[in-house]
N, C-alpha and C. Protein backbone atom coordinates (compact mmCIF):
# COMPACT_ATOMS: atom_id res chain seq x y z
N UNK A 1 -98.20 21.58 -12.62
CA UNK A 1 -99.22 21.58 -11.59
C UNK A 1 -99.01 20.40 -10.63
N UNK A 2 -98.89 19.09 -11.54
CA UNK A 2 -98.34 17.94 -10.25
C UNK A 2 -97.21 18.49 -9.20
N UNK A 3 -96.31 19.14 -9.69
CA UNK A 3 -95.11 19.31 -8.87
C UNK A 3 -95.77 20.19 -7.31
N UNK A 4 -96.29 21.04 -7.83
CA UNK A 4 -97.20 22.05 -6.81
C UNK A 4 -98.13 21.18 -5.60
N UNK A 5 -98.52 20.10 -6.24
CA UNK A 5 -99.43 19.18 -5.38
C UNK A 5 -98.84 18.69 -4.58
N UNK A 6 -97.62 18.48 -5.28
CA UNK A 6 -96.27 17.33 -4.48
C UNK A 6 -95.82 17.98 -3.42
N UNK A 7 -95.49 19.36 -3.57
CA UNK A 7 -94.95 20.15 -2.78
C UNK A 7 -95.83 20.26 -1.28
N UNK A 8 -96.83 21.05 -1.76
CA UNK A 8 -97.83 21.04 -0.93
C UNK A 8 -98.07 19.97 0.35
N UNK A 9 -98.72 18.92 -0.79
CA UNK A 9 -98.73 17.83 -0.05
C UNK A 9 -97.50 17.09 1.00
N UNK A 10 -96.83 17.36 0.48
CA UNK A 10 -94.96 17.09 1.49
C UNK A 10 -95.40 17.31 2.61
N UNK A 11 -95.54 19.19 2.61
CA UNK A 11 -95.46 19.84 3.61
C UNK A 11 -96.38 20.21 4.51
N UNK A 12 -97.70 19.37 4.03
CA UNK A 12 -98.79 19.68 4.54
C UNK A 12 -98.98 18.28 5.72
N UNK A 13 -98.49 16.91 5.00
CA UNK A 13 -98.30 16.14 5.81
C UNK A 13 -97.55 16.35 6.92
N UNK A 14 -96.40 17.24 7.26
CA UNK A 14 -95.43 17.67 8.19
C UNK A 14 -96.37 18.04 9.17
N UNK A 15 -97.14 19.15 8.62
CA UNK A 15 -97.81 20.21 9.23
C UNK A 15 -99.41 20.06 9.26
N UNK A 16 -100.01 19.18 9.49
CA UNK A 16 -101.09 18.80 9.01
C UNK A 16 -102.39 20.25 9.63
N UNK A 17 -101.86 20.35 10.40
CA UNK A 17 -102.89 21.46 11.10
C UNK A 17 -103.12 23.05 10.81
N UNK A 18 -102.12 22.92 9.85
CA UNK A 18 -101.38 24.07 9.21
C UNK A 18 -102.06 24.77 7.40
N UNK A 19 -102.40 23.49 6.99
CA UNK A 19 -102.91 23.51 5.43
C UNK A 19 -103.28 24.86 5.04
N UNK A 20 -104.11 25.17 5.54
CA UNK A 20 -104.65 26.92 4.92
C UNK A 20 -103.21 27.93 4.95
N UNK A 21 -102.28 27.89 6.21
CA UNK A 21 -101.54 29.11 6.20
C UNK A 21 -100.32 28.35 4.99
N UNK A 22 -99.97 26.90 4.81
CA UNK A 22 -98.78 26.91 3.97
C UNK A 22 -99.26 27.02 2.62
N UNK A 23 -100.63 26.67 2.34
CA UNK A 23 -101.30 27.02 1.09
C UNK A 23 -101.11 28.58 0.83
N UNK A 24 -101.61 29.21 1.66
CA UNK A 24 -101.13 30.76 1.60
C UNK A 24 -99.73 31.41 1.11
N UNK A 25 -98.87 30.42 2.26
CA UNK A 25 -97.63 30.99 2.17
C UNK A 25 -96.86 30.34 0.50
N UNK A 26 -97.23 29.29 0.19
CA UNK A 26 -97.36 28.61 -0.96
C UNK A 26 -97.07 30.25 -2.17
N UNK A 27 -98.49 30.25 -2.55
CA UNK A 27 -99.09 31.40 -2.91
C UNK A 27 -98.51 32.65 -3.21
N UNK A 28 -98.03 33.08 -1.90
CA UNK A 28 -97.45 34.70 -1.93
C UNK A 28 -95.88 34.44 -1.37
N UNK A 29 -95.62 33.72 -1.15
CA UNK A 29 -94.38 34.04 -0.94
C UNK A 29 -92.99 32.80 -2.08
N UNK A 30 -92.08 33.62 -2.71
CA UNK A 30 -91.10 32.65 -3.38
C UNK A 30 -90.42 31.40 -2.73
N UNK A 31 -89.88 32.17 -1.36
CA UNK A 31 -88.67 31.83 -0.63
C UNK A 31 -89.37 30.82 -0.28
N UNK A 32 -90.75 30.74 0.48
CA UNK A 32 -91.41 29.58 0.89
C UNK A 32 -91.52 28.81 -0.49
N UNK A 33 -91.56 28.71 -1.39
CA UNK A 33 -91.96 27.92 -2.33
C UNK A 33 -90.52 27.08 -2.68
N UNK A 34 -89.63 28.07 -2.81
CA UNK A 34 -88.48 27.43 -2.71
C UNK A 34 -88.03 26.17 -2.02
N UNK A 35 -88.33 27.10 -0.85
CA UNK A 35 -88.07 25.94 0.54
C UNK A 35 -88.93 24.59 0.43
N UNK A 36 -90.37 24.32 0.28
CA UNK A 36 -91.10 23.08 0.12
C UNK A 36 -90.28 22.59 -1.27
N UNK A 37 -89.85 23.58 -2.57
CA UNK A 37 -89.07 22.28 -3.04
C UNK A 37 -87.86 21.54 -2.85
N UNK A 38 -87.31 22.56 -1.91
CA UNK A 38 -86.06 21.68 -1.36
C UNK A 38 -86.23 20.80 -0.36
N UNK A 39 -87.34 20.79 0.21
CA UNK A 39 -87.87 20.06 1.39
C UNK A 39 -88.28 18.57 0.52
N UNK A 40 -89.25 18.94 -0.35
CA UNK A 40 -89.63 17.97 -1.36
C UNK A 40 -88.57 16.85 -1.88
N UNK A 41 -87.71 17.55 -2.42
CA UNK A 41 -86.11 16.99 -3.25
C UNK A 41 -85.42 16.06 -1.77
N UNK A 42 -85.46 16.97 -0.93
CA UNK A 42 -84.73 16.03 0.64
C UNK A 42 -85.70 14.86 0.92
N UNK A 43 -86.81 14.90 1.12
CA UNK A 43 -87.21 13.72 0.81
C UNK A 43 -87.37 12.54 0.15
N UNK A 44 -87.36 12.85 -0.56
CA UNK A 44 -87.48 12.18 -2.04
C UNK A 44 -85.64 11.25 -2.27
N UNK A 45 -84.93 12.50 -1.62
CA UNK A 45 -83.39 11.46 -1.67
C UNK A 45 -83.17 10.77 -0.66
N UNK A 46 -83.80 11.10 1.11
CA UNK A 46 -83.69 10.28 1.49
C UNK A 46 -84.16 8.85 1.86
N UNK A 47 -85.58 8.73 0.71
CA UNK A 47 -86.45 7.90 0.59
C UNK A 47 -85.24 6.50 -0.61
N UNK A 48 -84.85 7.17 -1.76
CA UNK A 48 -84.11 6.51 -2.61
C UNK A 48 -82.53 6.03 -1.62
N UNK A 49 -82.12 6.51 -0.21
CA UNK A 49 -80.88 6.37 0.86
C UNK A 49 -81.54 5.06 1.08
N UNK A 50 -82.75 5.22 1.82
CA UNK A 50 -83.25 4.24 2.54
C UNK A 50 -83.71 3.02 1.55
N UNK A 51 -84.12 2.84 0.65
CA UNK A 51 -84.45 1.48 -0.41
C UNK A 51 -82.92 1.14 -0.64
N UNK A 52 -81.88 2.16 -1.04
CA UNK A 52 -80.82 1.88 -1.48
C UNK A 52 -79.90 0.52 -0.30
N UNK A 53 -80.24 1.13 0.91
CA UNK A 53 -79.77 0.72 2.54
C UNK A 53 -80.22 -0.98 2.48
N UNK A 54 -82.00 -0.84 2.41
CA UNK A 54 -82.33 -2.07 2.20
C UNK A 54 -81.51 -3.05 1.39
N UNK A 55 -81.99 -2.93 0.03
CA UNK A 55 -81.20 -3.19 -0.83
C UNK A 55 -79.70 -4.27 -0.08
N UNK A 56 -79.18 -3.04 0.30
CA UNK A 56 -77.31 -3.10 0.55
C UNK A 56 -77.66 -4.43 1.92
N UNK A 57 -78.83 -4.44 2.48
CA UNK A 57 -78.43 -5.17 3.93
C UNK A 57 -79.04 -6.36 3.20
N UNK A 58 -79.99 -6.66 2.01
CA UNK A 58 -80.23 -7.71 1.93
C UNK A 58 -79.07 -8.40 0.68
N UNK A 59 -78.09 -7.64 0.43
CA UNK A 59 -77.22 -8.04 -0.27
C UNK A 59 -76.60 -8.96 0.64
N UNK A 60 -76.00 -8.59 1.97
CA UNK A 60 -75.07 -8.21 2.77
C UNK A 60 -75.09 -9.80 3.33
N UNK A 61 -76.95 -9.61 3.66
CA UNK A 61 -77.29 -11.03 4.22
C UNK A 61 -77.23 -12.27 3.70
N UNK A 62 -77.44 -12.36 2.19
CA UNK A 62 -77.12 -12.81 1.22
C UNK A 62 -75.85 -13.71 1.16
N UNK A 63 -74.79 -12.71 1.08
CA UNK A 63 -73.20 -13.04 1.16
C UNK A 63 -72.86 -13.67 2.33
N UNK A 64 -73.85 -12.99 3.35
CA UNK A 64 -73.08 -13.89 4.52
C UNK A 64 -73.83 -15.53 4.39
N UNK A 65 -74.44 -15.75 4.27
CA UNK A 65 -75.81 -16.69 4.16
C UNK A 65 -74.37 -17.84 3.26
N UNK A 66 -74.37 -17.16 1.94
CA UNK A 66 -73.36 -18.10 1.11
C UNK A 66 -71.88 -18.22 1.73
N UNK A 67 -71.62 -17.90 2.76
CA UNK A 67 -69.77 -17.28 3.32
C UNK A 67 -70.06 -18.68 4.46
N UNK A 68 -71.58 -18.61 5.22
CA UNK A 68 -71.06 -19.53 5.84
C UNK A 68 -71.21 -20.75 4.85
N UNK A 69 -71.74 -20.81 3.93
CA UNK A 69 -72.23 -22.38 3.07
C UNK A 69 -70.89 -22.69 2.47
N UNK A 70 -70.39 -21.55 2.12
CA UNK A 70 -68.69 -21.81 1.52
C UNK A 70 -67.82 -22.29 2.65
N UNK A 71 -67.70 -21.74 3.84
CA UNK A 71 -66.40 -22.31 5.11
C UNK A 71 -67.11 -23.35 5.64
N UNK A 72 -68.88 -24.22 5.66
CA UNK A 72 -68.98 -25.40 6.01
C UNK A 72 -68.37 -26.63 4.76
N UNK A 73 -68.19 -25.98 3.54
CA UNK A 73 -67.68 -27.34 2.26
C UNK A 73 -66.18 -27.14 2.78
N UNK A 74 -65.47 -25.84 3.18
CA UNK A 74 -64.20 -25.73 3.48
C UNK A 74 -63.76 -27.06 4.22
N UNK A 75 -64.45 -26.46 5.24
CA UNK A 75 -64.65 -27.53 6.57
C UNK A 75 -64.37 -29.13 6.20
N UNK A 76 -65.87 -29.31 5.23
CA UNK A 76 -65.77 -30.83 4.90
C UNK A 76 -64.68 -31.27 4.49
N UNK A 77 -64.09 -30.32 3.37
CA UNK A 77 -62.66 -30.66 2.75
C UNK A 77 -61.07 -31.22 3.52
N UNK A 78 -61.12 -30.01 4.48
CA UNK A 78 -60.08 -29.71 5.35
C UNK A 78 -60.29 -31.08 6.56
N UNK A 79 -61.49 -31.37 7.09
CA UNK A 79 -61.68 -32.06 7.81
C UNK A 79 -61.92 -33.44 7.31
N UNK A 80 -61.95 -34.01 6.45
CA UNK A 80 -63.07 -35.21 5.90
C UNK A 80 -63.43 -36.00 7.15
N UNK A 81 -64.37 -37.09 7.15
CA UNK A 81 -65.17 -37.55 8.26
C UNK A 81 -64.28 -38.97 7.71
């Protein structure tokens, strides 16, 4: 029954003006039911793309953050004062 809510709800947010006819179409038709769960599943992966993305850029920033802290000791080395 959660899954049904999930679905729904997906596609109802898309369509907000819509609720009664995709509830319907929900209902009586497969292919539509199908479709909100593949709609559902596409969301849902490109939600886990996008945290994943984050993730990767705050890695990214990270490394660079330490890349320059590593070539300023380079620096000191190569250069001494």
């Amino acid at each position: 029954m959660e899954l049904l809510k999930d679905h729904l709800q997906t596609v109802k947010q898309k369509f907000p003006h819509q609720s009664d006819r995709i509830e319907e179409l929900y209902r009586l038709n497969e292919d539509f039911r199908t479709l909100c769960a593949d709609y559902l599943l596409c969301i849902r992966e490109l939600q886990k793309f996008h945290n994943e993305a984050d993730e990767k850029k705050t890695s990214e920033e990270e490394y660079k953050n330490v890349q320059s802290e590593l070539e300023n000791e380079l620096f000191q080395f190569i250069f001494p004062v």
